[in-house]
N, C-alpha and C. Protein backbone atom coordinates (compact mmCIF):
# COMPACT_ATOMS: atom_id res chain seq x y z
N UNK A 1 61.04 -1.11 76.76
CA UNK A 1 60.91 -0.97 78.21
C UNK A 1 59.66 -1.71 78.70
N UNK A 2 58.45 -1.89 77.87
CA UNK A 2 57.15 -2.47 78.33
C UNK A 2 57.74 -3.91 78.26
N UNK A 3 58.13 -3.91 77.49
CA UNK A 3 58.49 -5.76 77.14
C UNK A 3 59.06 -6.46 78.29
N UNK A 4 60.55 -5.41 78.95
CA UNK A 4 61.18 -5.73 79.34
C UNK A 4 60.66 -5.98 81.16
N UNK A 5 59.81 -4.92 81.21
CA UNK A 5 59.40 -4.40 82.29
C UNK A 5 58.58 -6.01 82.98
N UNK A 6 57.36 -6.08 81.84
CA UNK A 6 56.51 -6.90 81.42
C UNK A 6 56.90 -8.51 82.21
N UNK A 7 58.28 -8.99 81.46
CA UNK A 7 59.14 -10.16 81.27
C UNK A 7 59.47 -10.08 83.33
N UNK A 8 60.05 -8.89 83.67
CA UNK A 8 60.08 -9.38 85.11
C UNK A 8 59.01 -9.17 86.04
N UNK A 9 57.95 -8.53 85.81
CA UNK A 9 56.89 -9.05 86.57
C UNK A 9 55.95 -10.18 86.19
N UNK A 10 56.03 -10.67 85.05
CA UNK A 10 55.91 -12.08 84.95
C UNK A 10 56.46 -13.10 85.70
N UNK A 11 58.26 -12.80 85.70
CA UNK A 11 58.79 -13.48 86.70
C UNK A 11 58.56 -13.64 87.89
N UNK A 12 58.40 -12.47 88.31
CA UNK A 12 58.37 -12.31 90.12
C UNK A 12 56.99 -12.95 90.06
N UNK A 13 55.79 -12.72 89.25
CA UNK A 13 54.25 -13.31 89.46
C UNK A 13 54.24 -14.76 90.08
N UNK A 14 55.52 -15.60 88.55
CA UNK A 14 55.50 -17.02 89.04
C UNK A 14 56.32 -17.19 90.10
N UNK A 15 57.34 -16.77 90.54
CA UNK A 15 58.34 -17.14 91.77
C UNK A 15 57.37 -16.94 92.90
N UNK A 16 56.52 -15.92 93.07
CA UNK A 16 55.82 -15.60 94.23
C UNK A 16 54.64 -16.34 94.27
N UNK A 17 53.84 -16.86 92.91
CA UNK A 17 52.80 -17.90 92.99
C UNK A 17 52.94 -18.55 91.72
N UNK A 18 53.70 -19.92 92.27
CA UNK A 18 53.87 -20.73 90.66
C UNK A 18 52.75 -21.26 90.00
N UNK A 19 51.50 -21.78 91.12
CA UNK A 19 50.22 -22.14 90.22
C UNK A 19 49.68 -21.03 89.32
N UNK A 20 50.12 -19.95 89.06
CA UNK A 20 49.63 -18.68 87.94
C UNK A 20 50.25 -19.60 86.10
N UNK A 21 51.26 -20.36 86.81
CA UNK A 21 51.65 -20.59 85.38
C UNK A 21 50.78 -20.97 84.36
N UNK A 22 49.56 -21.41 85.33
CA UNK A 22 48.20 -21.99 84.31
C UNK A 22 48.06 -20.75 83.45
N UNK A 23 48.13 -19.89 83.73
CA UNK A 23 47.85 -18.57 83.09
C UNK A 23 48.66 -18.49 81.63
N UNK A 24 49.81 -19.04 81.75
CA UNK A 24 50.36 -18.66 79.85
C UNK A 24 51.15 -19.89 79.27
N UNK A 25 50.69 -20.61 80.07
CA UNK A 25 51.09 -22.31 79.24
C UNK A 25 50.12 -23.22 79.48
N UNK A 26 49.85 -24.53 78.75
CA UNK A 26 49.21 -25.00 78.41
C UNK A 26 49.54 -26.43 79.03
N UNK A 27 48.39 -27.47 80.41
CA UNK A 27 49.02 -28.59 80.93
C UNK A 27 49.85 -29.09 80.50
N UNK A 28 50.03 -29.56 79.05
CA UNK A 28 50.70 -30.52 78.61
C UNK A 28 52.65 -30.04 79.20
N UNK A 29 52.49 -28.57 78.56
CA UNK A 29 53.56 -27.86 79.02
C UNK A 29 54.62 -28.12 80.50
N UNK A 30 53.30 -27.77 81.03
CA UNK A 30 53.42 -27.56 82.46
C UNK A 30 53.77 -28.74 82.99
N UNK A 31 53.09 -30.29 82.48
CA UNK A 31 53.84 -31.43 83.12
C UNK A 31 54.90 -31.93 82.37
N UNK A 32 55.27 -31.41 81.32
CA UNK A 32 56.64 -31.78 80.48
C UNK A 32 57.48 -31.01 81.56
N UNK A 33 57.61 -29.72 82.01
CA UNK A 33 58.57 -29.02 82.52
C UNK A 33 58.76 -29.92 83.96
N UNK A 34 57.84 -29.57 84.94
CA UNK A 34 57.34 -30.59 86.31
C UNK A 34 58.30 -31.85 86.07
N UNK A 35 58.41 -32.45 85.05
CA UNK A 35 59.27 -33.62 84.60
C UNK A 35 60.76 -33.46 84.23
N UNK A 36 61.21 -32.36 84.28
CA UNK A 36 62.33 -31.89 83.99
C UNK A 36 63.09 -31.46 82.75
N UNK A 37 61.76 -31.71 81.61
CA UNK A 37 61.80 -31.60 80.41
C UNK A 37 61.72 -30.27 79.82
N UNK A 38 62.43 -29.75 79.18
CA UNK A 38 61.35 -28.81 78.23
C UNK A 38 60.58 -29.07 76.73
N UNK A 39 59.63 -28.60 76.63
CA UNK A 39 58.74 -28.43 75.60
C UNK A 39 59.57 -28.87 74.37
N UNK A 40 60.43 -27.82 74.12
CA UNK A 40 61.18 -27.42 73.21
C UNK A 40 62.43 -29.15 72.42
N UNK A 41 63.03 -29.81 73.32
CA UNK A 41 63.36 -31.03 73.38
C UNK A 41 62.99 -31.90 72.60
N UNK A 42 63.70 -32.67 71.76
CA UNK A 42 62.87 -33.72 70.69
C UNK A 42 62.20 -33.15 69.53
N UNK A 43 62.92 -32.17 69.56
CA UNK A 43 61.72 -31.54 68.01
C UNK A 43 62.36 -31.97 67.00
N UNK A 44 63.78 -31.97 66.80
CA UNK A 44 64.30 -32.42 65.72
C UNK A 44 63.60 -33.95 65.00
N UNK A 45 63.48 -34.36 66.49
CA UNK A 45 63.24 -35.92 66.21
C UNK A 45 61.76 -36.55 65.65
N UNK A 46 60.84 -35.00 65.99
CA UNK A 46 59.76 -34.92 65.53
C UNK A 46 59.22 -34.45 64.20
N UNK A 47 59.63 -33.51 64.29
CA UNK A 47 59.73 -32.53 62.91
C UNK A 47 60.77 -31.92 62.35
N UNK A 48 60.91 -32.37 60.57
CA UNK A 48 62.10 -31.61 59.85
C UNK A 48 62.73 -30.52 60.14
N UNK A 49 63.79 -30.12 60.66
CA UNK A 49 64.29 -28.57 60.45
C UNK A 49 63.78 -27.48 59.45
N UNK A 50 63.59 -27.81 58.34
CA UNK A 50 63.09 -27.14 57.44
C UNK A 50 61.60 -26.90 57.62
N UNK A 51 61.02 -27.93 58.06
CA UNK A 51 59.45 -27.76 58.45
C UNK A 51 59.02 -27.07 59.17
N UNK A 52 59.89 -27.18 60.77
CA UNK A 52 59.78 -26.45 61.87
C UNK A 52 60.58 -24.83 61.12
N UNK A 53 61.26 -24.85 60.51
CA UNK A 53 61.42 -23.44 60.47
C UNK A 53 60.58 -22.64 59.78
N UNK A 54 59.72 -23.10 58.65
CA UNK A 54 59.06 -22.56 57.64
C UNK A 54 57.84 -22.25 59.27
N UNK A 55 57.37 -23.06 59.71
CA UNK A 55 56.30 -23.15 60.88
C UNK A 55 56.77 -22.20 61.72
N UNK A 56 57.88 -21.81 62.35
CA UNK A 56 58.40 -21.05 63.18
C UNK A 56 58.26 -19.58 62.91
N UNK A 57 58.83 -19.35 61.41
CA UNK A 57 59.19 -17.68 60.97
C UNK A 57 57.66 -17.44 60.75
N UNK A 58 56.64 -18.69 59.52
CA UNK A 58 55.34 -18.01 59.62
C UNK A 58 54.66 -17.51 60.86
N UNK A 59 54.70 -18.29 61.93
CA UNK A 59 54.30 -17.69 63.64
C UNK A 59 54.72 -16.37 63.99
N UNK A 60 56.07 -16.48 63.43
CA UNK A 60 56.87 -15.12 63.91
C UNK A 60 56.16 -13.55 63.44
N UNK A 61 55.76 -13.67 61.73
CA UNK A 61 55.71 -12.84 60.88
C UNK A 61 54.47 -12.62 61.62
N UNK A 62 53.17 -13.54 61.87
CA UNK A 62 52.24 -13.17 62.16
C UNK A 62 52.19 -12.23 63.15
N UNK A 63 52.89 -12.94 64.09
CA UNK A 63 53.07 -12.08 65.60
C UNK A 63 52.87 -10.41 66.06
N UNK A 64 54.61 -10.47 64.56
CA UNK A 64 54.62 -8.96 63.85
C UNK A 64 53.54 -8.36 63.85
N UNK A 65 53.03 -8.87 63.00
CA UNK A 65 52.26 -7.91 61.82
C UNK A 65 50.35 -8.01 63.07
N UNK A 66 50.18 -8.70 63.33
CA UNK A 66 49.29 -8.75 64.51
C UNK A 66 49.54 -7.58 65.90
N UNK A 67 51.07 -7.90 66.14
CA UNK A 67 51.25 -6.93 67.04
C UNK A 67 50.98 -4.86 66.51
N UNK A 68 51.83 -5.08 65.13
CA UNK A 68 51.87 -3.28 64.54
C UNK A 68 50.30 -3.45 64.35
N UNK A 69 49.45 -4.23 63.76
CA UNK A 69 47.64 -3.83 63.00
C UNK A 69 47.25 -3.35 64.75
N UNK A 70 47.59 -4.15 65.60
CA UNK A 70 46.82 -3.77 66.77
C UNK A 70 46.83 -2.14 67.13
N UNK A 71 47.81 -1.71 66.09
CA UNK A 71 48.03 -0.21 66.85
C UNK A 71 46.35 0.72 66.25
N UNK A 72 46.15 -0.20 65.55
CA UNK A 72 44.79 0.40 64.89
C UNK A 72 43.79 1.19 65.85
N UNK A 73 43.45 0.58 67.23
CA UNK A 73 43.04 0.42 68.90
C UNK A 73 43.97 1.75 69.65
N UNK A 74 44.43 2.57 68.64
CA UNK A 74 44.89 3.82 68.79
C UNK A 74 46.01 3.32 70.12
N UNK A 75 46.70 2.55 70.02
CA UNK A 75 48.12 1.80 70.42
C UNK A 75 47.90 0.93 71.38
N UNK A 76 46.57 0.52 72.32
CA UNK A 76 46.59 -0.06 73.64
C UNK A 76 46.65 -1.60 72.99
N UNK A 77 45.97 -1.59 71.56
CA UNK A 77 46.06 -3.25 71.27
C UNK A 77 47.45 -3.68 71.10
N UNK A 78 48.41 -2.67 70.51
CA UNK A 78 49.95 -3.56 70.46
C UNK A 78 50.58 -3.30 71.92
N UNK A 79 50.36 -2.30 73.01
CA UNK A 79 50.84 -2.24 73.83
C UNK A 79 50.56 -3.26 74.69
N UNK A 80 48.88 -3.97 74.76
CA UNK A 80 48.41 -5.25 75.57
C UNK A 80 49.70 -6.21 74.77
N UNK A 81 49.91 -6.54 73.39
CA UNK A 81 50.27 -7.14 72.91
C UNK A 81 51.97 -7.47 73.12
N UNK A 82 52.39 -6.54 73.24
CA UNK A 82 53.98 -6.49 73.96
C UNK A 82 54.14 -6.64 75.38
N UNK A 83 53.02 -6.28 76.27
CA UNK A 83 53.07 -6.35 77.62
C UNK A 83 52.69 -8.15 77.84
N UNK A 84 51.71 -8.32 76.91
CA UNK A 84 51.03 -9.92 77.43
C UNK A 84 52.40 -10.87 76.66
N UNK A 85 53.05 -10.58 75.99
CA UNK A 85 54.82 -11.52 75.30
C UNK A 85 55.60 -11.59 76.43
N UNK A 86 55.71 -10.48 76.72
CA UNK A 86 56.93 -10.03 77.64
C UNK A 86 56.35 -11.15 79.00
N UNK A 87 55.00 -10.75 79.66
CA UNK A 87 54.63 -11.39 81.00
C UNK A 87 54.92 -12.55 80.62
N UNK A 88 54.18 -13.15 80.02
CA UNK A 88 54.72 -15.03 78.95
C UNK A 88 56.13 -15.64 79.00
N UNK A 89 56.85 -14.41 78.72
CA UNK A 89 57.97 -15.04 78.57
C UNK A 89 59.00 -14.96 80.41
N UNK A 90 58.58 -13.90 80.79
CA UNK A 90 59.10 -13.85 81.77
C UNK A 90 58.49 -15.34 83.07
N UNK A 91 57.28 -15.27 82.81
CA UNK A 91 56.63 -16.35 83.53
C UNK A 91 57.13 -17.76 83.09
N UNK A 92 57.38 -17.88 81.96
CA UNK A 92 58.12 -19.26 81.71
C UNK A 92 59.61 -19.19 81.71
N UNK A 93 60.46 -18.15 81.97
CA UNK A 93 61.51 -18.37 82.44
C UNK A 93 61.62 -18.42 84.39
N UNK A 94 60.85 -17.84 84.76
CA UNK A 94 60.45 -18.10 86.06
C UNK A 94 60.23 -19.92 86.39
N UNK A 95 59.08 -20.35 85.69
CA UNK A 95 58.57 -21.65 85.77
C UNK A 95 59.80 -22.34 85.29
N UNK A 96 60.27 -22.40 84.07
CA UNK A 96 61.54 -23.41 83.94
C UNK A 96 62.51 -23.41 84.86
N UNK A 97 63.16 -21.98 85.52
CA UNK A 97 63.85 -22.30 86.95
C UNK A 97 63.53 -22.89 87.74
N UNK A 98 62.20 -22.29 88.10
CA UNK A 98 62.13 -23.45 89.26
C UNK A 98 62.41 -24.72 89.20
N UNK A 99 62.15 -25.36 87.83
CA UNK A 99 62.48 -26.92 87.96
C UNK A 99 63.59 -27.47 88.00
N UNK A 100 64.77 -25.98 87.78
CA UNK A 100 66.23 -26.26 87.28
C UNK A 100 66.52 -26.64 85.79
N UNK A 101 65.61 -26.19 85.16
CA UNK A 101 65.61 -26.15 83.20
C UNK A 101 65.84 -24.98 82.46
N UNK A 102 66.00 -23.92 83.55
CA UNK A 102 65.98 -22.22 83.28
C UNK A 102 67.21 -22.07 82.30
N UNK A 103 68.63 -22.81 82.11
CA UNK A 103 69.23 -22.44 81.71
C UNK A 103 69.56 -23.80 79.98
N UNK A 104 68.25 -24.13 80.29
CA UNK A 104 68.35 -25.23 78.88
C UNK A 104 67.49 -24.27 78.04
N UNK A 105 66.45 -23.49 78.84
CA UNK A 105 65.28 -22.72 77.93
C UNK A 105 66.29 -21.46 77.27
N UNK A 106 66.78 -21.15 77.98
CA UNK A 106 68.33 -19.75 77.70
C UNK A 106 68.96 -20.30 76.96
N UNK A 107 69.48 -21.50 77.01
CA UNK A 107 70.37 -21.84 75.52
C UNK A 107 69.12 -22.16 74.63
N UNK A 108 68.12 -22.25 74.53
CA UNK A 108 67.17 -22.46 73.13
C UNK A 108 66.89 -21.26 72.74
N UNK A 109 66.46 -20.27 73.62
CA UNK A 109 66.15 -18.83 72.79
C UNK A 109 67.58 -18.11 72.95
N UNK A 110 68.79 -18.18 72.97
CA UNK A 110 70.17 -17.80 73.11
C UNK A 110 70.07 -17.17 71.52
N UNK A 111 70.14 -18.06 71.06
CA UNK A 111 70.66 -18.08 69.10
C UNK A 111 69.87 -17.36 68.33
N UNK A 112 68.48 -17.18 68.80
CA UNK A 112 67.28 -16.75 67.80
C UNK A 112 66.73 -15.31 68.74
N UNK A 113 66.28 -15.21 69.99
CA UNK A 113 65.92 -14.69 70.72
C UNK A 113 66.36 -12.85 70.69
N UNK A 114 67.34 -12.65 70.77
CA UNK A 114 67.80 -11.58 70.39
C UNK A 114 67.07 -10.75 69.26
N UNK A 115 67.04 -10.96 68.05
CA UNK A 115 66.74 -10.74 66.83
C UNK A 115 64.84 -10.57 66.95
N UNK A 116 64.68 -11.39 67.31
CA UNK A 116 63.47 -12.20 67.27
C UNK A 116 62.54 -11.32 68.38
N UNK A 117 63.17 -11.29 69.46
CA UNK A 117 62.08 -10.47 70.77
C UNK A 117 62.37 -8.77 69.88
N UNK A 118 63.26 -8.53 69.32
CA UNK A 118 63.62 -7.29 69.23
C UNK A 118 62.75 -6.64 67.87
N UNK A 119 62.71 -7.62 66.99
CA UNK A 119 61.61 -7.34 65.65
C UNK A 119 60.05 -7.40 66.40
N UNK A 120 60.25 -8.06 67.43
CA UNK A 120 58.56 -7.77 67.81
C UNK A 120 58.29 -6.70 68.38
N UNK A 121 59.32 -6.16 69.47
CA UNK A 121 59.62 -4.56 69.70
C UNK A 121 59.74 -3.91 68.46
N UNK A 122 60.14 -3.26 67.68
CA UNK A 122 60.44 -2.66 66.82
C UNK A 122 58.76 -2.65 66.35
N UNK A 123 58.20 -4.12 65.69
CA UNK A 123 56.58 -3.80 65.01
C UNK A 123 55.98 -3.24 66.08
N UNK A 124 56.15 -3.71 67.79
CA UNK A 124 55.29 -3.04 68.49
C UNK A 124 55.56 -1.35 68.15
N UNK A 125 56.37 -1.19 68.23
CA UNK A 125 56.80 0.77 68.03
C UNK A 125 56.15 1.05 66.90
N UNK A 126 56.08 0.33 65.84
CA UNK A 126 55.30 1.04 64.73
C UNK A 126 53.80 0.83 64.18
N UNK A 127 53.04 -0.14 65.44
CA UNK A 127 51.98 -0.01 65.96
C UNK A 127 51.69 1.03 66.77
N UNK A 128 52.68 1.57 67.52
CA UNK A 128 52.23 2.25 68.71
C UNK A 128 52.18 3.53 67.68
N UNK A 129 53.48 3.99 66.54
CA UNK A 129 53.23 4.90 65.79
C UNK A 129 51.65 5.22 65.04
N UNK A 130 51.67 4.28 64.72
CA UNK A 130 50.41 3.94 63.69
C UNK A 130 48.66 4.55 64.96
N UNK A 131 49.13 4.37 66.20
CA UNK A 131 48.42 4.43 67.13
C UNK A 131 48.34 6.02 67.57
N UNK A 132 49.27 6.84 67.73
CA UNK A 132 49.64 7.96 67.80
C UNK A 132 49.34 8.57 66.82
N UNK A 133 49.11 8.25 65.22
CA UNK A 133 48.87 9.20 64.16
C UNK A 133 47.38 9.02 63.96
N UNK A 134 46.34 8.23 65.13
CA UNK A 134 45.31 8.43 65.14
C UNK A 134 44.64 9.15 66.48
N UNK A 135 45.88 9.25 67.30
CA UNK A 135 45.50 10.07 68.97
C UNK A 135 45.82 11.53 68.59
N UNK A 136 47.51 11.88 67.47
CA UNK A 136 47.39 12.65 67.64
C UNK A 136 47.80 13.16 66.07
N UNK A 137 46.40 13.35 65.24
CA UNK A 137 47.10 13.60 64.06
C UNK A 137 47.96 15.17 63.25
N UNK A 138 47.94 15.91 64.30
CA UNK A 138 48.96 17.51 63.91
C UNK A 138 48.13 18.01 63.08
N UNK A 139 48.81 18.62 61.73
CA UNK A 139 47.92 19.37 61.04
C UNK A 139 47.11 18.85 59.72
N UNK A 140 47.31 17.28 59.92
CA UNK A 140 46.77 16.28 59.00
C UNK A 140 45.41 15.99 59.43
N UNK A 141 44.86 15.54 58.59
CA UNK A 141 43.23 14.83 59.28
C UNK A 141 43.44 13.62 59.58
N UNK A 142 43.05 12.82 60.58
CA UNK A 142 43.37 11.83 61.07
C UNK A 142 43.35 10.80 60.08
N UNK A 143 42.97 10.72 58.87
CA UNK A 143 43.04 9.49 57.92
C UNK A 143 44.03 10.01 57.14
N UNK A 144 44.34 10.97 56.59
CA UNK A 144 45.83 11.43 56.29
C UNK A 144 46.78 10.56 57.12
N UNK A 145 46.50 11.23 58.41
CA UNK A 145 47.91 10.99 59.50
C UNK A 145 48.14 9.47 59.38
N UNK A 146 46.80 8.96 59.22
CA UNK A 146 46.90 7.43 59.15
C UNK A 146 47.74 6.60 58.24
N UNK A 147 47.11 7.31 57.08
CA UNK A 147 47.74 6.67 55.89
C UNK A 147 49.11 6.80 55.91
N UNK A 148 49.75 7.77 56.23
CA UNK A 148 50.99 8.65 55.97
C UNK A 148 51.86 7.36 56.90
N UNK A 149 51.60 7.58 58.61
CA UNK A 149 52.03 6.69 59.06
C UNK A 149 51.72 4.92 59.29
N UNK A 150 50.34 4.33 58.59
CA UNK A 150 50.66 2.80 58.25
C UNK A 150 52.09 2.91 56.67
N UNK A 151 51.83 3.80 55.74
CA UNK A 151 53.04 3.79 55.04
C UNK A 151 54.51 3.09 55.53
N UNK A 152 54.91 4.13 56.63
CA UNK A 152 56.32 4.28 57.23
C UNK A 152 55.61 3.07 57.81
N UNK A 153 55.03 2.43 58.49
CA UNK A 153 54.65 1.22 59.03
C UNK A 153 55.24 0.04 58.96
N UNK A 154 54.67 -0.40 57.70
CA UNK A 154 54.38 -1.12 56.30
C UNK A 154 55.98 -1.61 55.74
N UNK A 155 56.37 -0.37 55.75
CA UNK A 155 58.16 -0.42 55.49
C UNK A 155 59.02 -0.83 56.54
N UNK A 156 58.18 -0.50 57.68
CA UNK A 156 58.92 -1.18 58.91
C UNK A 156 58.98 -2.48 59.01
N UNK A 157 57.56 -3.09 59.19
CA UNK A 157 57.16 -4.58 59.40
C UNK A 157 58.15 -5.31 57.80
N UNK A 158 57.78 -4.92 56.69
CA UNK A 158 58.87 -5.63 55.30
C UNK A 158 60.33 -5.47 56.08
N UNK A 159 61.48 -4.58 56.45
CA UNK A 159 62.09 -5.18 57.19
C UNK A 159 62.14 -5.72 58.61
N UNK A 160 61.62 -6.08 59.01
CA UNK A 160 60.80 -6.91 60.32
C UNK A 160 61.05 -8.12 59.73
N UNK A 161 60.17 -8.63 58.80
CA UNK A 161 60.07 -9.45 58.21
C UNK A 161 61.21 -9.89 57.32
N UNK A 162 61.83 -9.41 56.67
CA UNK A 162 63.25 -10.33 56.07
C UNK A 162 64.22 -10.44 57.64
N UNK A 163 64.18 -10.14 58.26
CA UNK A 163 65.17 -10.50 59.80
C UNK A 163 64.18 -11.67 60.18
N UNK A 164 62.99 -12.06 59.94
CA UNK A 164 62.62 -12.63 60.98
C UNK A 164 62.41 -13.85 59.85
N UNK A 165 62.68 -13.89 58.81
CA UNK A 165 63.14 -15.09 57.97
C UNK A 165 64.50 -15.90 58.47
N UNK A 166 65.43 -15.31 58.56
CA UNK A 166 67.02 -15.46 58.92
C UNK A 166 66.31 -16.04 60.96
N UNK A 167 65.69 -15.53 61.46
CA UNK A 167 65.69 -16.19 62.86
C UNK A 167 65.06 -17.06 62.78
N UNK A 168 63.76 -17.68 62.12
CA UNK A 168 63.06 -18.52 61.56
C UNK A 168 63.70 -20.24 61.24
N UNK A 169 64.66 -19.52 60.54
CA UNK A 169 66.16 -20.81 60.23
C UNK A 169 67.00 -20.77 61.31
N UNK A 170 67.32 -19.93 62.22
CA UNK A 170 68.12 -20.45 62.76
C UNK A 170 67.42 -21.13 64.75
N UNK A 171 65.89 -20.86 64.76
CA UNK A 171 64.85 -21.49 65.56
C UNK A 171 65.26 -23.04 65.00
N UNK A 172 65.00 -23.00 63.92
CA UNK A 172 65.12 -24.58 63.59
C UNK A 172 66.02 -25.33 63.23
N UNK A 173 66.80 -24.67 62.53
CA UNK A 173 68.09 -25.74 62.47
C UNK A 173 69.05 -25.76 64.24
N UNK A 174 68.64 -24.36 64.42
CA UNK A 174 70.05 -24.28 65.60
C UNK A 174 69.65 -24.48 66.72
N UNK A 175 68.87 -23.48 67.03
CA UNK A 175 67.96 -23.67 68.74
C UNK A 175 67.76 -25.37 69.29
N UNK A 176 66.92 -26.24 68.54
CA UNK A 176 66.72 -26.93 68.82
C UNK A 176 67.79 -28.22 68.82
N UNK A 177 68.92 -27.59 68.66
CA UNK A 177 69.50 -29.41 68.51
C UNK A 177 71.01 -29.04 69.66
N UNK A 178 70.56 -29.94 70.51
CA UNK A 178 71.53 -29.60 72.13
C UNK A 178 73.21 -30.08 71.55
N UNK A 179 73.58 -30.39 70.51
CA UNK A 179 74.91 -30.68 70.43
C UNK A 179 75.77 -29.20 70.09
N UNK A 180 74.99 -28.09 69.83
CA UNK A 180 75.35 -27.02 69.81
C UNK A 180 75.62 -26.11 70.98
N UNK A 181 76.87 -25.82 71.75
CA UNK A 181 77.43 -25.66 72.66
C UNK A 181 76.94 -23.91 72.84
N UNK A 182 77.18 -23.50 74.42
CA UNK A 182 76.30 -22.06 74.57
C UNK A 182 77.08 -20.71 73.72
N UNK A 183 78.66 -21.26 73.51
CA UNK A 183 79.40 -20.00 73.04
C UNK A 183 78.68 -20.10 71.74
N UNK A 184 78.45 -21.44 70.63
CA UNK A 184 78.34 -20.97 69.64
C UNK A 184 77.04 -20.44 69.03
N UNK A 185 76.25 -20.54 70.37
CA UNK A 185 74.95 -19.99 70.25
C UNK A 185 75.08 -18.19 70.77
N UNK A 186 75.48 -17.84 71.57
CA UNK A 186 76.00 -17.09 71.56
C UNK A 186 76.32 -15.86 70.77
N UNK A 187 77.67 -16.48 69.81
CA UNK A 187 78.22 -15.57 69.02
C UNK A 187 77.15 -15.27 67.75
N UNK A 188 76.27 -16.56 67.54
CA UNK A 188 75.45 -16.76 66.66
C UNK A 188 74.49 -15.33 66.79
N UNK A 189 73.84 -15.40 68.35
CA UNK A 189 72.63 -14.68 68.43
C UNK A 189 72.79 -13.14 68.29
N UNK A 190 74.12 -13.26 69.32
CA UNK A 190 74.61 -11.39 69.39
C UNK A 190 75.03 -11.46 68.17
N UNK A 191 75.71 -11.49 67.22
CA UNK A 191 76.19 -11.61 65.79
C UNK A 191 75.18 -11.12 64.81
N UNK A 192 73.98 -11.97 65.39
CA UNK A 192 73.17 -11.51 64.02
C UNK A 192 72.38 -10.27 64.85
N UNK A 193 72.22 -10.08 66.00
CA UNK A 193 71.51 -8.87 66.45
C UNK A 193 72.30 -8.10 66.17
């Protein structure tokens, strides 16, 4: 719900003031899109599939595992951390509409996106757990409660992490190469979610 929440007031931020976009992209970005381009475009032609994916899932895993440690901050660090994804992403689907690219950026995160926003939800929840067994540890002592729940954590993020291998490959072989039509991205993304 933060993510999601997050993602449309990001949107509405940029529709209502598009110069904010300085805020979660980077010029280069910003005049690739302005140009009608997206970012995302030409990667094949740049970098191996295999390269970009090994590069992609390691980003991913980090993300994870950055987002659940933040719960350490007794949950506000993974909750900044899911709220500041969500605004990001919502603000650059805002910004790519406007230029009329909104629905080239939707077929790139179509295939992977699903899986992928949803393992970062999931580590955020077991940050926020991990965050809660230090706000509120019951009849444990708070380093008990701790340990007990980075455990169940720990087991979360390891499957986090084999899903976010499988989206990793399909960021790079699939997302990026436009001869792949929206159904079969599609069946691809809901399929594996």
């Amino acid at each position: 719900l933060l993510f999601i929440t997050s993602a449309v007031a990001g949107a509405l931020m940029i529709y209502r003031a598009p110069d904010l976009i300085a805020l979660f992209a980077d010029p280069q970005t910003i005049a690739t899109v302005e140009r009608g381009e997206l970012w995302t475009e030409g990667l094949l032609n740049v970098t191996p599939s295999a390269v970009l994916s090994v590069d992609i899932l390691t980003n991913n895993i980090v993300v994870s595992m950055f987002v659940f440690s933040m719960g350490i901050l007794f949950g506000v660090g993974t909750f900044y951390m899911i709220g500041l994804n969500g605004l990001q992403l919502g603000a650059l689907f805002a910004f790519t509409s406007q230029h009329g690219i909104g629905g080239k950026l939707f077929d790139f995160v179509l295939a992977h996106g699903c899986v992928e926003l949803s393992c970062i939800c999931v580590a955020g929840a077991a940050g926020a757990y991990l965050g809660e067994s230090l706000i509120r540890p019951g009849a444990l002592t708070r380093a008990e409660s701790f340990r007990a729940a980075a455990r169940i954590g720990l087991r979360v993020l390891f499957v986090v992490t084999l899903l976010l291998f499988v989206c990793g490959f399909i960021e790079g072989f699939i997302s990026p190469d436009p001869e792949i039509p929206r159904w079969a991205r599609a069946t691809i993304g809901v399929g594996y979610w």
